[in-house]
PDB file of N, CA and C in Angstrom:
ATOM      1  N   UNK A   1     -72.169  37.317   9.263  1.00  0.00           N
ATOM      2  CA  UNK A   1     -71.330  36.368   8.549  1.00  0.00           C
ATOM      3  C   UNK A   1     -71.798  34.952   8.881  1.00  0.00           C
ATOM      4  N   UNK A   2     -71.720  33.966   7.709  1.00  0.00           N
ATOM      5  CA  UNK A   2     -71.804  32.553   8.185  1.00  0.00           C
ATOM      6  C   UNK A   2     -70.897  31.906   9.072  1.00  0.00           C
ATOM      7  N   UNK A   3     -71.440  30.818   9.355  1.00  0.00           N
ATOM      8  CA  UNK A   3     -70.607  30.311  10.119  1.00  0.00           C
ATOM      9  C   UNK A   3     -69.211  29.548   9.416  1.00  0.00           C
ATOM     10  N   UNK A   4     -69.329  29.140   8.528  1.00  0.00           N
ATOM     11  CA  UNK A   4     -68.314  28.616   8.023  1.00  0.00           C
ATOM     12  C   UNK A   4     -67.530  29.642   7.334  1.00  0.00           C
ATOM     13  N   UNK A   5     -67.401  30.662   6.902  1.00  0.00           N
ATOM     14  CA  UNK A   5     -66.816  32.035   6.389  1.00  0.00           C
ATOM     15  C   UNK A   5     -66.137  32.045   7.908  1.00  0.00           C
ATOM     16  N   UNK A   6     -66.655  32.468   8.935  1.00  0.00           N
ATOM     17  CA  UNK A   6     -66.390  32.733  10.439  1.00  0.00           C
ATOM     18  C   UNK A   6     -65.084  31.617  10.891  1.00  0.00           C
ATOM     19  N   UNK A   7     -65.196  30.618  10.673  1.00  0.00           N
ATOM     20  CA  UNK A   7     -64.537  29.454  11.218  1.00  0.00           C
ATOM     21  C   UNK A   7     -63.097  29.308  10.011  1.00  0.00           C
ATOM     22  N   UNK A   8     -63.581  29.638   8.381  1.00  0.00           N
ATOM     23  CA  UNK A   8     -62.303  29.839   7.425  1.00  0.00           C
ATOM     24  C   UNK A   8     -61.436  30.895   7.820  1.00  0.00           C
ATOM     25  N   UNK A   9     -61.976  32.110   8.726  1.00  0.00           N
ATOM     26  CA  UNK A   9     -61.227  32.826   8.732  1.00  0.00           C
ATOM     27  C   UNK A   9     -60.064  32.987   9.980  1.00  0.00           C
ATOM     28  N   UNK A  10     -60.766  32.097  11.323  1.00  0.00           N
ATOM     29  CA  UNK A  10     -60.165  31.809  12.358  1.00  0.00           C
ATOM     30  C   UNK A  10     -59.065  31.225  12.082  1.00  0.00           C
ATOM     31  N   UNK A  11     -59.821  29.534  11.049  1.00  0.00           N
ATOM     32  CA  UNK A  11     -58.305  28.589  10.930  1.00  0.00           C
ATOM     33  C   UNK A  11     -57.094  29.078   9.770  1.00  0.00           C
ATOM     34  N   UNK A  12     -58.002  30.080   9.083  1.00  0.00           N
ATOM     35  CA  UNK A  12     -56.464  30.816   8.183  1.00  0.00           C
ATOM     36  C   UNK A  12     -55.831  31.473   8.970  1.00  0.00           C
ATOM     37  N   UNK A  13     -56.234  32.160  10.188  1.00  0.00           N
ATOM     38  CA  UNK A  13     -55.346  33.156  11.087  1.00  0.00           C
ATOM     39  C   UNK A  13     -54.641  32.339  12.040  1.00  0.00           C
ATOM     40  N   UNK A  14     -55.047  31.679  12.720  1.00  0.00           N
ATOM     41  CA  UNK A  14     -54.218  30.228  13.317  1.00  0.00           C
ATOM     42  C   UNK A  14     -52.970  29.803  12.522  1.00  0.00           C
ATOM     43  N   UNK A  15     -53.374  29.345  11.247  1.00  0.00           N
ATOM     44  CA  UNK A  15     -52.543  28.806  10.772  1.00  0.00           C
ATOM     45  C   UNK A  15     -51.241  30.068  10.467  1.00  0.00           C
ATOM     46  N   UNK A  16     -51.631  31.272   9.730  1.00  0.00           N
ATOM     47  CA  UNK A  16     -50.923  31.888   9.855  1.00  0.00           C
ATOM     48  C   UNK A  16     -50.151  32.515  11.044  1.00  0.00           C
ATOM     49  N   UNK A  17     -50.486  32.345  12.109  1.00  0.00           N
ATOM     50  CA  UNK A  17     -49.646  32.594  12.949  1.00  0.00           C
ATOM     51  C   UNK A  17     -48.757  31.724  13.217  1.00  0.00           C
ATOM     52  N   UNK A  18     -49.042  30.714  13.379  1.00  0.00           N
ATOM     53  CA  UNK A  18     -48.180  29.750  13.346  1.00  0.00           C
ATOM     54  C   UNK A  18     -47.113  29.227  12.235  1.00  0.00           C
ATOM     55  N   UNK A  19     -47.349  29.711  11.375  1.00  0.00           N
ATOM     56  CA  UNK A  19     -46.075  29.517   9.817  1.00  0.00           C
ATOM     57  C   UNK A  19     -44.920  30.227  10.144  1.00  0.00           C
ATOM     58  N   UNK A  20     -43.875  29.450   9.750  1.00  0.00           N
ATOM     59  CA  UNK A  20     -42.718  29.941   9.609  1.00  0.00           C
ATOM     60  C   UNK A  20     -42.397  30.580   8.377  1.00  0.00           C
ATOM     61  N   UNK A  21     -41.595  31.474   8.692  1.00  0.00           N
ATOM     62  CA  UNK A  21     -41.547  32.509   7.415  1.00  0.00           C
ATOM     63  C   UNK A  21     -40.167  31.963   6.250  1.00  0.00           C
ATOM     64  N   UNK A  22     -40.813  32.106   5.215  1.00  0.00           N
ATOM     65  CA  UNK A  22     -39.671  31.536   3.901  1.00  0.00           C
ATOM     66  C   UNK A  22     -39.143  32.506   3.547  1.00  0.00           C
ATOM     67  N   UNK A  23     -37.846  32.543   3.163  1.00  0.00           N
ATOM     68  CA  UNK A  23     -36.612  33.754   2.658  1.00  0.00           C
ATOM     69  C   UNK A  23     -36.388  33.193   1.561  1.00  0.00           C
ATOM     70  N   UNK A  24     -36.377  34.071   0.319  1.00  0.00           N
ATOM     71  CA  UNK A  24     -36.751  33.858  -1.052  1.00  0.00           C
ATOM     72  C   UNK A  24     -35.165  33.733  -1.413  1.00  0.00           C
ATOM     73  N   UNK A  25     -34.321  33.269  -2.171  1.00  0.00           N
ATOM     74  CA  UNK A  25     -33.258  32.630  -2.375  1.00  0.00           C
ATOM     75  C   UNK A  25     -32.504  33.165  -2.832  1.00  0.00           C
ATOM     76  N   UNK A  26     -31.104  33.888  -2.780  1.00  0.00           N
ATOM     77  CA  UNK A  26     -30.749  35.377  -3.541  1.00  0.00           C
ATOM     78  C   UNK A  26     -30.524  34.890  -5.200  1.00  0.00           C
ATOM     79  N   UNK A  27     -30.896  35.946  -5.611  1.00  0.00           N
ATOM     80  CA  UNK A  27     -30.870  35.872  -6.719  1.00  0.00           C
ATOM     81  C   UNK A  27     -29.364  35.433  -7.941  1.00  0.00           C
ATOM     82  N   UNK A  28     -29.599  34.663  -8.323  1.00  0.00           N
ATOM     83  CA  UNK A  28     -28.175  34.357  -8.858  1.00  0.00           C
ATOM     84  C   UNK A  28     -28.339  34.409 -10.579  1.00  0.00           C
ATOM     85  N   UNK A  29     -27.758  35.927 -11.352  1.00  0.00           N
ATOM     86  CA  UNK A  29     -28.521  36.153 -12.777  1.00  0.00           C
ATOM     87  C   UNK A  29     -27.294  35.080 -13.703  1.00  0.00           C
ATOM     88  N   UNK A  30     -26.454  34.752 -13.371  1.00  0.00           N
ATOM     89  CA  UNK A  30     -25.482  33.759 -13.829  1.00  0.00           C
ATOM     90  C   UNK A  30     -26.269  32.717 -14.328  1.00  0.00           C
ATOM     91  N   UNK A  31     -27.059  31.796 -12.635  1.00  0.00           N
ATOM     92  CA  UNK A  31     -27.166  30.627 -13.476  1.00  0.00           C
ATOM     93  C   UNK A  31     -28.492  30.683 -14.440  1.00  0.00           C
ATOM     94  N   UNK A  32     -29.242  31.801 -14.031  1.00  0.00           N
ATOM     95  CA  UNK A  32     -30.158  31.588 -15.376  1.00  0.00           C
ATOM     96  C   UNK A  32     -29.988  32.207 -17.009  1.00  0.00           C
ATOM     97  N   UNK A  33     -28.893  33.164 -17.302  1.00  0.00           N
ATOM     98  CA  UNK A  33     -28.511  33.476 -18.091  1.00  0.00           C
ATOM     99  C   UNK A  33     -27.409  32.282 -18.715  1.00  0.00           C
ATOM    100  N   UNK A  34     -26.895  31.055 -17.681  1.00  0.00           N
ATOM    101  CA  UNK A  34     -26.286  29.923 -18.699  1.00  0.00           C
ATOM    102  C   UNK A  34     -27.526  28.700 -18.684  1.00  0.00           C
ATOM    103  N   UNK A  35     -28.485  28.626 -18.015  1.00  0.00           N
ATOM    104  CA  UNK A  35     -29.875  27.969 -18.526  1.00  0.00           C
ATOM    105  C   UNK A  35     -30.508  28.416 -19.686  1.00  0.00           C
ATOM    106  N   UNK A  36     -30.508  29.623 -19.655  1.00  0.00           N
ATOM    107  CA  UNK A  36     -31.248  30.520 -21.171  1.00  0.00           C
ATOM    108  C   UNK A  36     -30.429  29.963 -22.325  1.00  0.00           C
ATOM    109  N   UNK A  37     -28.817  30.276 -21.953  1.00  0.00           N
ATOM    110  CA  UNK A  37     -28.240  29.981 -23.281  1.00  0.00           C
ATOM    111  C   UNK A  37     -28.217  28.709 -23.866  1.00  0.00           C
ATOM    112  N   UNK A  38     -27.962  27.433 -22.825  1.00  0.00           N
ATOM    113  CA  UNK A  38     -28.171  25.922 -22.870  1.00  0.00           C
ATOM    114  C   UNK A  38     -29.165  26.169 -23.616  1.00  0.00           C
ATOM    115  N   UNK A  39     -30.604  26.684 -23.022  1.00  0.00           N
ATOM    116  CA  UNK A  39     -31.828  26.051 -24.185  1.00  0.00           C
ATOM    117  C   UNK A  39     -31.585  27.063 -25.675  1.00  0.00           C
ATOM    118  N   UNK A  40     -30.535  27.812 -25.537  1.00  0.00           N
ATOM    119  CA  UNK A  40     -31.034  28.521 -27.198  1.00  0.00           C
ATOM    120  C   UNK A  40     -30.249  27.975 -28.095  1.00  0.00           C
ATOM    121  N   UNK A  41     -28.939  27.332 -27.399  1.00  0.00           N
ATOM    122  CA  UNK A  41     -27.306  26.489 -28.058  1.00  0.00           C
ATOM    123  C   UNK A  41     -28.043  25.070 -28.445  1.00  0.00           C
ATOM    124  N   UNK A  42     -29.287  24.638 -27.344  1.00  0.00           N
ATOM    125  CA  UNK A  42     -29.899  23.261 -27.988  1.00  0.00           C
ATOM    126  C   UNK A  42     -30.880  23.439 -29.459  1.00  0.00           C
ATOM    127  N   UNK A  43     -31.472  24.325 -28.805  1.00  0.00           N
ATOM    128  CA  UNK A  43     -32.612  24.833 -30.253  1.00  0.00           C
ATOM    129  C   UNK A  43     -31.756  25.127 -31.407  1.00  0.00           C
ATOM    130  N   UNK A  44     -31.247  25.633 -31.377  1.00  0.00           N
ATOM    131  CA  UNK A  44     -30.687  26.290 -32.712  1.00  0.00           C
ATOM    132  C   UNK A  44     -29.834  24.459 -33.661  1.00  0.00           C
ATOM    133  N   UNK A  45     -29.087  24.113 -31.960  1.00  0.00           N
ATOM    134  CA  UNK A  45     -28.240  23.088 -32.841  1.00  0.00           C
ATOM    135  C   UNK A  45     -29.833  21.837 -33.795  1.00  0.00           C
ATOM    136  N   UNK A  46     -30.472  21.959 -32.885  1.00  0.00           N
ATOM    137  CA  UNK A  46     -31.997  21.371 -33.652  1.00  0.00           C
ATOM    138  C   UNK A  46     -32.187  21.642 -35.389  1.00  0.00           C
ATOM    139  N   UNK A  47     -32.691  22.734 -34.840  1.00  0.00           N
ATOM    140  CA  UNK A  47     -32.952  23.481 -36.087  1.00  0.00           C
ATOM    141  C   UNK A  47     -32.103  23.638 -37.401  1.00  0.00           C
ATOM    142  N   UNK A  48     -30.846  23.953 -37.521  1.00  0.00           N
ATOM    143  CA  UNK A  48     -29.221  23.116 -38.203  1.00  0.00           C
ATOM    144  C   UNK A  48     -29.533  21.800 -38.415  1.00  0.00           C
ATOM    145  N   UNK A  49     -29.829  20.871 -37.470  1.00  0.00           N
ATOM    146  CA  UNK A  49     -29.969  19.777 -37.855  1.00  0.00           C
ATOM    147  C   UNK A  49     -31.110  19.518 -38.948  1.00  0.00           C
ATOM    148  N   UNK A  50     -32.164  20.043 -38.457  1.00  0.00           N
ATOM    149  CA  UNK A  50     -33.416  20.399 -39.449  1.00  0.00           C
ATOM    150  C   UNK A  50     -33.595  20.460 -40.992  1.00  0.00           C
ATOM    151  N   UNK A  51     -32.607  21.875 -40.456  1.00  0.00           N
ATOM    152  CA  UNK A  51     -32.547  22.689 -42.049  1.00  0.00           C
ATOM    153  C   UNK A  51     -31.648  21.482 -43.029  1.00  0.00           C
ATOM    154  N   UNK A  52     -30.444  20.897 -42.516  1.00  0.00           N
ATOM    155  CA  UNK A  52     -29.766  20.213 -42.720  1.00  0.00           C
ATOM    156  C   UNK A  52     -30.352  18.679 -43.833  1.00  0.00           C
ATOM    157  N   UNK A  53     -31.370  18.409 -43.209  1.00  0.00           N
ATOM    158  CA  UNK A  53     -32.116  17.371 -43.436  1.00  0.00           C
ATOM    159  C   UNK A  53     -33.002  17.764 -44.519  1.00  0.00           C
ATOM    160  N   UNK A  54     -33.439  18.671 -44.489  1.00  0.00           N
ATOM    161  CA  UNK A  54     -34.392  19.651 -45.357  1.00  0.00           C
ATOM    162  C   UNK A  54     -33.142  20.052 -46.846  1.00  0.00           C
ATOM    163  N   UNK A  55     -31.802  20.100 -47.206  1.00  0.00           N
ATOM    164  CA  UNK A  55     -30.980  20.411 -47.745  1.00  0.00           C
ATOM    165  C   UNK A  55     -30.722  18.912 -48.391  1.00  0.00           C
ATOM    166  N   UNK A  56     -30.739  18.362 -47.764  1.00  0.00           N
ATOM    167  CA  UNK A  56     -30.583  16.696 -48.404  1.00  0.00           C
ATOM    168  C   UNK A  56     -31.798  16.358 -48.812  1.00  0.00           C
ATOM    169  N   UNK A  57     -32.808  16.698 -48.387  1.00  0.00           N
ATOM    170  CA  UNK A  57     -33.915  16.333 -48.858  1.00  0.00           C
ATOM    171  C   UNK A  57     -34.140  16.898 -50.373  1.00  0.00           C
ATOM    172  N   UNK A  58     -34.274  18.124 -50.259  1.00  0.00           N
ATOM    173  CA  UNK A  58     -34.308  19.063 -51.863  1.00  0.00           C
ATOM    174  C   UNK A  58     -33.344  18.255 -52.380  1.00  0.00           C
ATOM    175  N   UNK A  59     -31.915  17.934 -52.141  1.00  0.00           N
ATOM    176  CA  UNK A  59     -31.146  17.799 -52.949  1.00  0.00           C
ATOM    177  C   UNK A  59     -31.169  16.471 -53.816  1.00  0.00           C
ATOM    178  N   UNK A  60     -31.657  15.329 -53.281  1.00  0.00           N
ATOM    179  CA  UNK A  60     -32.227  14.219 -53.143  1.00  0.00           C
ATOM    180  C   UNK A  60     -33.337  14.661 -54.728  1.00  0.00           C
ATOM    181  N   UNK A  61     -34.421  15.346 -54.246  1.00  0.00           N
ATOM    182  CA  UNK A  61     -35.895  15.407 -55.067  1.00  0.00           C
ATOM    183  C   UNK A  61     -34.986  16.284 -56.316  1.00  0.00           C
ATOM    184  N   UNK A  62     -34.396  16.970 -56.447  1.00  0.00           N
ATOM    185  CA  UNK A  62     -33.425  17.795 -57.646  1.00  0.00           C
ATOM    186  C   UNK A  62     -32.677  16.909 -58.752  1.00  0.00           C
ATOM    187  N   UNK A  63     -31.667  15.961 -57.657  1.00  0.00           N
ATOM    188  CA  UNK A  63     -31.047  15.058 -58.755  1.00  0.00           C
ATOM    189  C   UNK A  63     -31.756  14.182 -59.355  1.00  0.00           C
ATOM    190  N   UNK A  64     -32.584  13.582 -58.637  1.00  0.00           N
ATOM    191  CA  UNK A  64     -33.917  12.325 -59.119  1.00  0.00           C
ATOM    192  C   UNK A  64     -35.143  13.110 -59.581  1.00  0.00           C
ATOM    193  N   UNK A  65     -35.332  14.654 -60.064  1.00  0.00           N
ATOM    194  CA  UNK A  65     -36.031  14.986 -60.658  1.00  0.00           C
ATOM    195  C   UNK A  65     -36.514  14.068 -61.821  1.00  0.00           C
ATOM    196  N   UNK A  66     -35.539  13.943 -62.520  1.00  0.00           N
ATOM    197  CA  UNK A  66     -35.331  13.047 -63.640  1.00  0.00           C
ATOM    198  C   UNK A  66     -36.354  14.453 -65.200  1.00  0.00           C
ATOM    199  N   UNK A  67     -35.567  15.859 -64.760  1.00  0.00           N
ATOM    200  CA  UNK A  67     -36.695  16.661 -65.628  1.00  0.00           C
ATOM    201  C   UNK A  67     -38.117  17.219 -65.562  1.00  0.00           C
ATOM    202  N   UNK A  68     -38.468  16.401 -64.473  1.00  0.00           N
ATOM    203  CA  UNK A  68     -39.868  17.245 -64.122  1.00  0.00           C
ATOM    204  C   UNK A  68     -40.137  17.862 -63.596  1.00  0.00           C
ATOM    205  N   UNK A  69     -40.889  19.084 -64.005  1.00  0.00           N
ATOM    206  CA  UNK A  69     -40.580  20.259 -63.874  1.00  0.00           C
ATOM    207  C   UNK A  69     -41.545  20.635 -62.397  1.00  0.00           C
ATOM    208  N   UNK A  70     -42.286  20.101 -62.216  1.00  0.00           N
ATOM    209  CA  UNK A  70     -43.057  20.293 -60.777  1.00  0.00           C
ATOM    210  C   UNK A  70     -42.206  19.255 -59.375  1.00  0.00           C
ATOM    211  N   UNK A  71     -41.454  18.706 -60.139  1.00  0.00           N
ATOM    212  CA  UNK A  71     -40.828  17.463 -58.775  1.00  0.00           C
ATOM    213  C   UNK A  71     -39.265  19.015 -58.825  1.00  0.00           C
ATOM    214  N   UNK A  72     -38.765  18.955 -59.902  1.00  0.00           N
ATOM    215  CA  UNK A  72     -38.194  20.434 -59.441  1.00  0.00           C
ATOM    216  C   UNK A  72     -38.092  21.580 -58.699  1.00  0.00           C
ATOM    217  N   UNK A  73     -39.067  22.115 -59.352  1.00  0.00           N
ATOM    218  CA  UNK A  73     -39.439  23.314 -58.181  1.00  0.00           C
ATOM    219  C   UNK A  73     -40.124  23.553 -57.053  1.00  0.00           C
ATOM    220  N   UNK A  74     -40.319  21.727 -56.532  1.00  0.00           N
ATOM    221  CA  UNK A  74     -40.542  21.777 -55.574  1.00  0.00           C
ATOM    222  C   UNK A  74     -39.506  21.539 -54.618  1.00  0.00           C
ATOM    223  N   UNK A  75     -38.262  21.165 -55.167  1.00  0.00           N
ATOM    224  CA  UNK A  75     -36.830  20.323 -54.445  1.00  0.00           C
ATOM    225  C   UNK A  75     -36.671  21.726 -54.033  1.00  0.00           C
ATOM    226  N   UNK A  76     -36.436  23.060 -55.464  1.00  0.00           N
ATOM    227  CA  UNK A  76     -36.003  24.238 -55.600  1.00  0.00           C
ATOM    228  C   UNK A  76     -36.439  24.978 -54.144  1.00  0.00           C
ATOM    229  N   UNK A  77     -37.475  25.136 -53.905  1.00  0.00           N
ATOM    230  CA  UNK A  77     -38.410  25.755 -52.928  1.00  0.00           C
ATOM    231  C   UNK A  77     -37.983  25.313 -51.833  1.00  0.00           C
ATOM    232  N   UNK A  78     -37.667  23.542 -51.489  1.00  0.00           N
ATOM    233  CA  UNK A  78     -37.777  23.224 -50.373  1.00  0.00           C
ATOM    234  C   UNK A  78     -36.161  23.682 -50.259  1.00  0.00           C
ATOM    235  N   UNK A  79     -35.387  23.803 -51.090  1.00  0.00           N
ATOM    236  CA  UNK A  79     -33.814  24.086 -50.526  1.00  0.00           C
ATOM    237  C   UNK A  79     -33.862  25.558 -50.267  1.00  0.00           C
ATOM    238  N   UNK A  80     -34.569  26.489 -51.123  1.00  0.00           N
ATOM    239  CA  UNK A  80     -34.807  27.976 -50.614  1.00  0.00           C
ATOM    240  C   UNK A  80     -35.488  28.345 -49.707  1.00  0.00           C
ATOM    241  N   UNK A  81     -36.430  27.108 -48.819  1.00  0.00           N
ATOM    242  CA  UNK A  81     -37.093  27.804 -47.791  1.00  0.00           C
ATOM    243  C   UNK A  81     -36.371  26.971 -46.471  1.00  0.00           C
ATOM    244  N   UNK A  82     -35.268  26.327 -46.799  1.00  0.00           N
ATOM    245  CA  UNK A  82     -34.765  25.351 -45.386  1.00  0.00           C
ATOM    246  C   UNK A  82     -33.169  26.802 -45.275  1.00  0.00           C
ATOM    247  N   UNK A  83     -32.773  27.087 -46.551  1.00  0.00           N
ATOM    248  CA  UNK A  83     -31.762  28.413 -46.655  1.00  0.00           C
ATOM    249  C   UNK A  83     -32.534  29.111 -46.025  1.00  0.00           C
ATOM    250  N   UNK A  84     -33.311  29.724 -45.979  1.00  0.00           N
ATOM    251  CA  UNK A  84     -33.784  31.161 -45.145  1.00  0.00           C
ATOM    252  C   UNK A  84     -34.406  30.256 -44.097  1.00  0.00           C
ATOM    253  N   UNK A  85     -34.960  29.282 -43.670  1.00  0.00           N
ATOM    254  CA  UNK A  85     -35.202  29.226 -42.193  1.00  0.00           C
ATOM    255  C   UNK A  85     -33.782  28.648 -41.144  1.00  0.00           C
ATOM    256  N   UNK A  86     -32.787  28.268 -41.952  1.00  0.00           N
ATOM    257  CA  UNK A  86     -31.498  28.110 -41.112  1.00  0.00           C
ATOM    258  C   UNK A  86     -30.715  29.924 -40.943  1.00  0.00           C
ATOM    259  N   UNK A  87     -31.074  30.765 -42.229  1.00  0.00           N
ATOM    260  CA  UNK A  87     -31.034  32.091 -42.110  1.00  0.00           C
ATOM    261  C   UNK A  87     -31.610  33.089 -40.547  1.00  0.00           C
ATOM    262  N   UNK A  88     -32.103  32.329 -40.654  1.00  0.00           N
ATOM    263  CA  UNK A  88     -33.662  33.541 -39.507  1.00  0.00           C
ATOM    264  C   UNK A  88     -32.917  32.788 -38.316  1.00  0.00           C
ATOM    265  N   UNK A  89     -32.533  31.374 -38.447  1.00  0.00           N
ATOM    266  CA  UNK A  89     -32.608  30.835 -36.769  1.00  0.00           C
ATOM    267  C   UNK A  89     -30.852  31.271 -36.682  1.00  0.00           C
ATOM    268  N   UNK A  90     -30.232  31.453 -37.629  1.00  0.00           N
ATOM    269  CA  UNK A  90     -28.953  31.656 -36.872  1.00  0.00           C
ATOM    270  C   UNK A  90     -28.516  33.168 -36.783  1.00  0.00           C
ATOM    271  N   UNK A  91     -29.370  34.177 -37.144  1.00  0.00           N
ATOM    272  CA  UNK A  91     -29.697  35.793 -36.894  1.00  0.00           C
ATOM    273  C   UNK A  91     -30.097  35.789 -35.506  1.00  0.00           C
ATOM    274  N   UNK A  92     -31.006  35.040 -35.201  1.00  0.00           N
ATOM    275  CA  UNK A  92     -31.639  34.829 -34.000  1.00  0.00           C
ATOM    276  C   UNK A  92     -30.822  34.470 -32.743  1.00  0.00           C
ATOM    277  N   UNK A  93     -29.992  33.626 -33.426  1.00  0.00           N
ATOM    278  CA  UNK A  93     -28.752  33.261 -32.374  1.00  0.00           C
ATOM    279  C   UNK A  93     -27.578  34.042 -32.006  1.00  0.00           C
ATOM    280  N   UNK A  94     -27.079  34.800 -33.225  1.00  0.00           N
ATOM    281  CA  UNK A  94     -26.502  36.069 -33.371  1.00  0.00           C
ATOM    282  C   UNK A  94     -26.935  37.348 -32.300  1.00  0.00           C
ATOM    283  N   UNK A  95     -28.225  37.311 -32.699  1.00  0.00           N
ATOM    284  CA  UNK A  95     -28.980  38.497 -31.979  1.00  0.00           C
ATOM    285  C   UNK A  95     -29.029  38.194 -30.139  1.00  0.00           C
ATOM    286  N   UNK A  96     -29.468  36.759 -30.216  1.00  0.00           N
ATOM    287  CA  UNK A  96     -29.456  36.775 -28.464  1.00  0.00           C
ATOM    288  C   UNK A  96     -27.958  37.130 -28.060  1.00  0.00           C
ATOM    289  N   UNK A  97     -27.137  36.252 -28.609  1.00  0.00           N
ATOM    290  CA  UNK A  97     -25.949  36.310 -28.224  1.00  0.00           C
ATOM    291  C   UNK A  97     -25.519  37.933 -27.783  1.00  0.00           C
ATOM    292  N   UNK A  98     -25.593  38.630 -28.783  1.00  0.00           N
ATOM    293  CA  UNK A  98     -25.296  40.208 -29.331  1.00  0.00           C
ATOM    294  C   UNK A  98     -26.329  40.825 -27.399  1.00  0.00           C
ATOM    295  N   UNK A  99     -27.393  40.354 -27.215  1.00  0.00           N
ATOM    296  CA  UNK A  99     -28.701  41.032 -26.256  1.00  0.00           C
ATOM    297  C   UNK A  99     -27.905  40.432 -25.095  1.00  0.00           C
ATOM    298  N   UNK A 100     -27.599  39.493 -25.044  1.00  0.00           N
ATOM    299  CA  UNK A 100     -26.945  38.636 -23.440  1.00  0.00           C
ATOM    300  C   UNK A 100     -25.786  39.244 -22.993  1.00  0.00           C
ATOM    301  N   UNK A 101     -25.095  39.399 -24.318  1.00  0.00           N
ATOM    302  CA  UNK A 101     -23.718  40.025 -23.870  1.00  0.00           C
ATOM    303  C   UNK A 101     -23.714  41.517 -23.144  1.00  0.00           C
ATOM    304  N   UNK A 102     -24.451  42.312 -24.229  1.00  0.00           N
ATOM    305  CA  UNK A 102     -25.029  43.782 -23.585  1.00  0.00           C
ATOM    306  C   UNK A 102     -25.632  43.692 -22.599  1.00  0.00           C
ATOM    307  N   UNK A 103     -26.456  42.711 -21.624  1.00  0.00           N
ATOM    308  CA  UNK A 103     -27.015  42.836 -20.297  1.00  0.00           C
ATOM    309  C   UNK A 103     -26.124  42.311 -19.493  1.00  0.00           C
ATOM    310  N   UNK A 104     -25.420  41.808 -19.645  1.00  0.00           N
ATOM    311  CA  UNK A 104     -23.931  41.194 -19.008  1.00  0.00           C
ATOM    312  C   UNK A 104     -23.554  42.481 -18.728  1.00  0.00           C
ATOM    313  N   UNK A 105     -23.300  43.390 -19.208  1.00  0.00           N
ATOM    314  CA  UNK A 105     -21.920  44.563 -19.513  1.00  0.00           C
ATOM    315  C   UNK A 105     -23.158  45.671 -18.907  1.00  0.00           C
ATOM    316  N   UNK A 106     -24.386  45.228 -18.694  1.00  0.00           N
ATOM    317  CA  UNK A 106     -24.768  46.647 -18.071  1.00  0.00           C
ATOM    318  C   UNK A 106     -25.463  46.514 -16.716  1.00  0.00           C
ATOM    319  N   UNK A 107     -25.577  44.697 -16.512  1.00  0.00           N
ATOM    320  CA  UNK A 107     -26.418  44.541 -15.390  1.00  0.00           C
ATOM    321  C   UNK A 107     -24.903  43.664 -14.287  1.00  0.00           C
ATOM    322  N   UNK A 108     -23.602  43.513 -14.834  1.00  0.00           N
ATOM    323  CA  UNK A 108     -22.556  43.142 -14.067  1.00  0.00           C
ATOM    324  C   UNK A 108     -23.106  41.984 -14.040  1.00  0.00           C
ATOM    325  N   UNK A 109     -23.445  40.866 -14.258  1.00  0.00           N
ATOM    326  CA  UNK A 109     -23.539  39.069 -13.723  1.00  0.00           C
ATOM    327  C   UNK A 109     -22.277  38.561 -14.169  1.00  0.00           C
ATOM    328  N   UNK A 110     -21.652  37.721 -13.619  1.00  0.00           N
ATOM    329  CA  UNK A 110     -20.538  37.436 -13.921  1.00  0.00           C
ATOM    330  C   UNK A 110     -20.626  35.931 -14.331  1.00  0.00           C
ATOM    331  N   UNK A 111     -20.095  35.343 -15.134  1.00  0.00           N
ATOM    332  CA  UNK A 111     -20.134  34.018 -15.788  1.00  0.00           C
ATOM    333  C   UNK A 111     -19.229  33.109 -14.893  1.00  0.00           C
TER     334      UNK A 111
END
């Protein structure tokens, strides 16, 4: 062996003898199951806001169409695709909700 391999392995064993040992922190599934929900209650309220904006927006490009038929169906589109993406994100919210509650009720964490 080299010498410096020889001498890394002395001062890692030194040092390890000398470390004090860390006790890993008991586990508490509470507070990260109301951290999880904080970030999914923020996202979602986002996304509502989003879609929201996206709903005024179409609605906006629809009335001031003024008849044209491509400034139309594009308002059309943008209000049918901000409806199904406020669709998907509040299924989504439904669904965690629906998944959190069932690991609650089978893993006991108490709120």
């Amino acid at each position: 062996m080299s010498r410096k391999l020889l001498s890394f392995i002395t001062l890692s064993l030194v040092v390890l003898t000398f470390a004090s040992p860390v006790y890993a922190a008991p586990a508490d599934v509470a507070k990260v199951e109301t951290f999880i929900r904080s970030i999914i209650s923020v996202l979602v309220t986002l996304a509502g806001l989003t879609a929201a904006g996206f709903f005024v927006w179409g609605g906006i490009g629809y009335i001031s169409s003024s008849g044209n038929p491509e400034t139309l169906d594009r308002s059309k589109k943008t209000i049918m695709y901000s409806a199904i993406g406020l669709a998907v994100v509040l299924g989504a919210f439904v669904l965690t909700n629906i998944v959190s509650d069932l690991s609650t009720q089978a893993f006991g964490a108490s709120q």
